[in-house]
C-alpha atoms as a PDB file:
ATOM      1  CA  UNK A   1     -41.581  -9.451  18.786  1.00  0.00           C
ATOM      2  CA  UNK A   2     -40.318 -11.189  15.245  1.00  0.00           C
ATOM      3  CA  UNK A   3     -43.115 -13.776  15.920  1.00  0.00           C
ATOM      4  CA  UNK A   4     -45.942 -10.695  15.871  1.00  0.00           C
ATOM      5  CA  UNK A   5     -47.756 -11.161  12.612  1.00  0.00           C
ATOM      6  CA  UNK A   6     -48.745  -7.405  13.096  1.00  0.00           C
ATOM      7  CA  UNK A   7     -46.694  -4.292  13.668  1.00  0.00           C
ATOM      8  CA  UNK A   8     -47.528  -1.800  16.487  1.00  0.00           C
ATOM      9  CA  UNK A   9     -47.836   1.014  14.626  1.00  0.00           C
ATOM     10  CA  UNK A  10     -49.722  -0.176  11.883  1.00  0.00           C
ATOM     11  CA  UNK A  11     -52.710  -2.487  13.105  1.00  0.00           C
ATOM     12  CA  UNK A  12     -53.626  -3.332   8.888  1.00  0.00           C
ATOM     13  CA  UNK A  13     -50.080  -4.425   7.659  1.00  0.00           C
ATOM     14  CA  UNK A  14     -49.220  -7.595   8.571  1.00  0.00           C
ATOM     15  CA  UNK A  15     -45.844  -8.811   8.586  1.00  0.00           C
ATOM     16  CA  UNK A  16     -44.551 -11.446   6.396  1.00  0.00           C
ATOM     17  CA  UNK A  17     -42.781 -14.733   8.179  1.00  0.00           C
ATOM     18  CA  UNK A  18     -39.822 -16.283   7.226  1.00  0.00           C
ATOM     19  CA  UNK A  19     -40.378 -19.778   5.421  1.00  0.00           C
ATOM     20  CA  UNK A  20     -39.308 -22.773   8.027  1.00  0.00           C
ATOM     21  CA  UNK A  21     -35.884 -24.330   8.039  1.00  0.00           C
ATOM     22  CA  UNK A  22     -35.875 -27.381   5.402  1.00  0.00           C
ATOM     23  CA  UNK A  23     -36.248 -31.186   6.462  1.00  0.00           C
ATOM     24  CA  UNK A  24     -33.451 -33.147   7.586  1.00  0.00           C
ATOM     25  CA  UNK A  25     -33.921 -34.612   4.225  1.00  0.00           C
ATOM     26  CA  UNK A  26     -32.437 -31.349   1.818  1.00  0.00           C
ATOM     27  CA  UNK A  27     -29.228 -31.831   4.055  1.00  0.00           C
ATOM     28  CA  UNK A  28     -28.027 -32.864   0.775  1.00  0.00           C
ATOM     29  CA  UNK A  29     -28.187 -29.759  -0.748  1.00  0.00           C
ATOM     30  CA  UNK A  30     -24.923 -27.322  -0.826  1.00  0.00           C
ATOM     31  CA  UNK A  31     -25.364 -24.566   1.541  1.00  0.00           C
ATOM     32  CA  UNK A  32     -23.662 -20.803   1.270  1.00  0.00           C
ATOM     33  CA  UNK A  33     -21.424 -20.264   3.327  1.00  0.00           C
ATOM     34  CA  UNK A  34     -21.669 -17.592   5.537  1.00  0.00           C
ATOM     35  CA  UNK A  35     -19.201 -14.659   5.637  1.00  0.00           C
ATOM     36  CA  UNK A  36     -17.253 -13.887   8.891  1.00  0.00           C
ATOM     37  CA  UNK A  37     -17.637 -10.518   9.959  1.00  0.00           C
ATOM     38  CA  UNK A  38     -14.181  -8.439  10.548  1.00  0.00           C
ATOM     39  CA  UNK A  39     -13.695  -6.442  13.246  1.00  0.00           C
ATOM     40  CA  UNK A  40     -12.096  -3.015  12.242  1.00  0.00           C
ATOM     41  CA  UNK A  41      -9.924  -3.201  15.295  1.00  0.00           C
ATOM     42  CA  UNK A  42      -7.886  -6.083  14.316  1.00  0.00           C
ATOM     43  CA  UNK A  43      -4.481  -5.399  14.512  1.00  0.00           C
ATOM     44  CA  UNK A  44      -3.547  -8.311  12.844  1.00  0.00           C
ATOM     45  CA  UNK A  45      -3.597  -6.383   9.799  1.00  0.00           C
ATOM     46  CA  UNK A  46       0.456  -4.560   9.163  1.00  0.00           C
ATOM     47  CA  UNK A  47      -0.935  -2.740   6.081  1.00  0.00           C
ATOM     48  CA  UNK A  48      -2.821  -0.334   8.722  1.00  0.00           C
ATOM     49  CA  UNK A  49      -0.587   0.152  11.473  1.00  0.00           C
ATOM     50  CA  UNK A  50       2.039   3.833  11.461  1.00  0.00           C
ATOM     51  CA  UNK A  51       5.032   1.213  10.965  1.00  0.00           C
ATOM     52  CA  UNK A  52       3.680   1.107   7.988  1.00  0.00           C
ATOM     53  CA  UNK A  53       4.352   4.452   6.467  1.00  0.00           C
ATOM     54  CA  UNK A  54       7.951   3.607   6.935  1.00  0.00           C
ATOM     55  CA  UNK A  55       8.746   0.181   6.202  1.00  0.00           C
ATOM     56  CA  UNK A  56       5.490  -0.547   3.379  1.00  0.00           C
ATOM     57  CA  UNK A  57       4.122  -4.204   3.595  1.00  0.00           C
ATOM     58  CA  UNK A  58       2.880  -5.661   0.352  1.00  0.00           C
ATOM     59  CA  UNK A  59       5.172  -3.018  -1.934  1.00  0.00           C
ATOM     60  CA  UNK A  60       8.485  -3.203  -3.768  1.00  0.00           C
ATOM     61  CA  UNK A  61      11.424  -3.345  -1.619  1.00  0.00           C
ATOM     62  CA  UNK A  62      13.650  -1.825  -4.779  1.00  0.00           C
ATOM     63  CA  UNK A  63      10.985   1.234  -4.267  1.00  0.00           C
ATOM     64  CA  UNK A  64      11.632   1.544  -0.688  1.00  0.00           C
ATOM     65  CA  UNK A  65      15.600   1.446  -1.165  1.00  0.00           C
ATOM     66  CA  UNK A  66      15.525   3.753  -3.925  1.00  0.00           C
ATOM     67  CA  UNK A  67      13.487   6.588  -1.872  1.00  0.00           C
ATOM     68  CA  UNK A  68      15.690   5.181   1.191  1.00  0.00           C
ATOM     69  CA  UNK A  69      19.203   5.459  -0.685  1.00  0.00           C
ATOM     70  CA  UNK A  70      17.917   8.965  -2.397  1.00  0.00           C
ATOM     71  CA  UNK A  71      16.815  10.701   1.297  1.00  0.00           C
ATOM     72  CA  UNK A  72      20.591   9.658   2.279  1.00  0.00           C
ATOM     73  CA  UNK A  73      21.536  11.817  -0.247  1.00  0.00           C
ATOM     74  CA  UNK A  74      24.897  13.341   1.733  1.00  0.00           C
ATOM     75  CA  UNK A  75      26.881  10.256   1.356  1.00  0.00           C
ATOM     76  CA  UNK A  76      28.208  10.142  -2.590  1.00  0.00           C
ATOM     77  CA  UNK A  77      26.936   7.530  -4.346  1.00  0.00           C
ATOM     78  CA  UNK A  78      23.868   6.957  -3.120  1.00  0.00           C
ATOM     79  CA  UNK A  79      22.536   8.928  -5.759  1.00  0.00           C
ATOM     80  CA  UNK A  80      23.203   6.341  -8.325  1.00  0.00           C
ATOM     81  CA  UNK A  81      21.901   3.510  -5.743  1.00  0.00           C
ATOM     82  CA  UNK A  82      18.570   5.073  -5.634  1.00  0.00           C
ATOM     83  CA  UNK A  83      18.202   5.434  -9.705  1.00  0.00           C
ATOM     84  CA  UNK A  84      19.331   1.993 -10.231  1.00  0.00           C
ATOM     85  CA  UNK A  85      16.850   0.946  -7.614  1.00  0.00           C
ATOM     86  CA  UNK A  86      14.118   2.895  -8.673  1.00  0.00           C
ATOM     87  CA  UNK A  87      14.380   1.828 -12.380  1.00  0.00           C
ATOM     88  CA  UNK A  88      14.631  -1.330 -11.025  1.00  0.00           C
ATOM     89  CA  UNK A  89      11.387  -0.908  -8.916  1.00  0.00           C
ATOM     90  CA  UNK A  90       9.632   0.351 -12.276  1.00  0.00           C
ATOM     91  CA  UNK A  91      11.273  -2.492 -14.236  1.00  0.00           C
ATOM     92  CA  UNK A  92       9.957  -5.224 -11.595  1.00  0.00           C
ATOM     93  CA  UNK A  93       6.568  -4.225 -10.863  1.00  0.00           C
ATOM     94  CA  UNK A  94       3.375  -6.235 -10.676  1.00  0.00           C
ATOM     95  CA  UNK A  95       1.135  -4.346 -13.259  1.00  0.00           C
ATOM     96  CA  UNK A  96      -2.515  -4.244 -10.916  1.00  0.00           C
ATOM     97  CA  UNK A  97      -3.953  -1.463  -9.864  1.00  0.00           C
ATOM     98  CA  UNK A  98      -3.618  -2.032  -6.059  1.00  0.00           C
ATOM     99  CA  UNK A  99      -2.457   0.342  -3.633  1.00  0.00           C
ATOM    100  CA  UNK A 100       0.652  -1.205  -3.065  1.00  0.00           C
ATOM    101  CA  UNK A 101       1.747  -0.601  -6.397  1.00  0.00           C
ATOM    102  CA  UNK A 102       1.014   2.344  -7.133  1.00  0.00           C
ATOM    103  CA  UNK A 103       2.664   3.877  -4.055  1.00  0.00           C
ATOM    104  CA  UNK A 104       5.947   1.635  -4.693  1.00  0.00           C
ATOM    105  CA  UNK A 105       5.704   3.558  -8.425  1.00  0.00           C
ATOM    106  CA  UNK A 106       5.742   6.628  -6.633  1.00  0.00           C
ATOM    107  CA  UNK A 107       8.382   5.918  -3.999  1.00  0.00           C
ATOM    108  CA  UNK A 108      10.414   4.855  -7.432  1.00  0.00           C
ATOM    109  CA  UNK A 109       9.782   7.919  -9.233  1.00  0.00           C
ATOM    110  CA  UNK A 110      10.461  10.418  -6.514  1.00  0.00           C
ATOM    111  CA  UNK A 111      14.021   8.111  -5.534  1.00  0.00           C
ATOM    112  CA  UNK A 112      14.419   8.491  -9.362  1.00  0.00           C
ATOM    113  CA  UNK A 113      13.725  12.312  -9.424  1.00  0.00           C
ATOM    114  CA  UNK A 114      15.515  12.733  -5.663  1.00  0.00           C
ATOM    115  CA  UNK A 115      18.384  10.784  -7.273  1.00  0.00           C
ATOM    116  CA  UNK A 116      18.834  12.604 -10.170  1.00  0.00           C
ATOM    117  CA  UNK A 117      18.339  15.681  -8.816  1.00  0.00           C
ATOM    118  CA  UNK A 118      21.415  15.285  -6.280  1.00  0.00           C
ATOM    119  CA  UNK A 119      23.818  13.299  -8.628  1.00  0.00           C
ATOM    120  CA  UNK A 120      23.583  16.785 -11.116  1.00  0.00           C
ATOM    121  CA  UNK A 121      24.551  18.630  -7.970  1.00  0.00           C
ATOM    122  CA  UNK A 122      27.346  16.303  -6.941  1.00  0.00           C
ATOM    123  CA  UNK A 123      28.631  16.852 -10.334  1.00  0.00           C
ATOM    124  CA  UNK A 124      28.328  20.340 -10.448  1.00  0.00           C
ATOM    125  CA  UNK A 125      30.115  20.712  -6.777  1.00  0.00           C
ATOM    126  CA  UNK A 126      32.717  18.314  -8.261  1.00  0.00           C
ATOM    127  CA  UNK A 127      33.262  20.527 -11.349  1.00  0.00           C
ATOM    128  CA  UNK A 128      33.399  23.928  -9.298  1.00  0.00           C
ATOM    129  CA  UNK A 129      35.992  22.465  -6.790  1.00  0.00           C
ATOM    130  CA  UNK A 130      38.393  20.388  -9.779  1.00  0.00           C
ATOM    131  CA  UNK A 131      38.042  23.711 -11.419  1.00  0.00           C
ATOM    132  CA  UNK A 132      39.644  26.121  -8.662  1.00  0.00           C
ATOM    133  CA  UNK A 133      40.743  23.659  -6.309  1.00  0.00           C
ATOM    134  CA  UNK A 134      42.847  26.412  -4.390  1.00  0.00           C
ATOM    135  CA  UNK A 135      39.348  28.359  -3.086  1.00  0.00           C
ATOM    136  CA  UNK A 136      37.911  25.562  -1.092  1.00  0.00           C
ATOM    137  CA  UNK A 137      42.117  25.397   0.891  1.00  0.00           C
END
């Protein structure tokens, strides 16, 4: 029906035709390219697959250790792992606005926060226990 000069419903509007392809001559001329379509069920693509939400592709790896090294938080000195490696995260980021980055700031901040948070109470066990070390015998 594209070759109909007149629409069905409409018997006065007539339908305007595409112009015809150029001469072999204009080869010459540069062309666009045409884009590809993506399928949205390529799972070539890491960034959307659940692994994801684990082990981040495209984001800081000192992020991911510092969140990483802060969730451990029950083995001493991890606490001070997952500050260094958050400040180092923060210190080492790409400044764009993709959403990479700003997830790998947050997984920094909270391993900071986390962290921090857990080496005050390490300290604060250790103080209690040096203090009256017979009550924990």
């Amino acid at each position: 029906m594209a070759d109909d000069d007149i629409r069905e419903g409409d018997p006065d509007r007539v339908r305007k035709k595409k112009a015809p392809p150029p001469d072999d001559d204009a080869d010459d001329a540069p062309r666009k390219k045409k884009k590809v379509a993506q399928d949205d069920d390529d799972d070539n693509d890491l960034g959307n697959s659940p692994l994801s939400a684990i082990v981040p592709v495209g984001g800081s790896i000192w992020a991911v250790l510092s969140l990483y090294s802060a969730l451990l938080c029950f083995i001493p000195g991890l606490s001070l792992l997952a500050i260094l490696f958050g400040v180092l995260a923060l210190v080492t980021h790409k400044h764009k606005a993709s959403y990479g980055s700003i997830t790998g700031n947050m997984r920094a901040i909270l391993g900071i926060v986390i962290g921090f948070i857990v080496l005050v109470g390490w300290g604060i066990g250790l103080f209690v226990y040096l203090s009256n070390p017979r009550a924990f015998r």
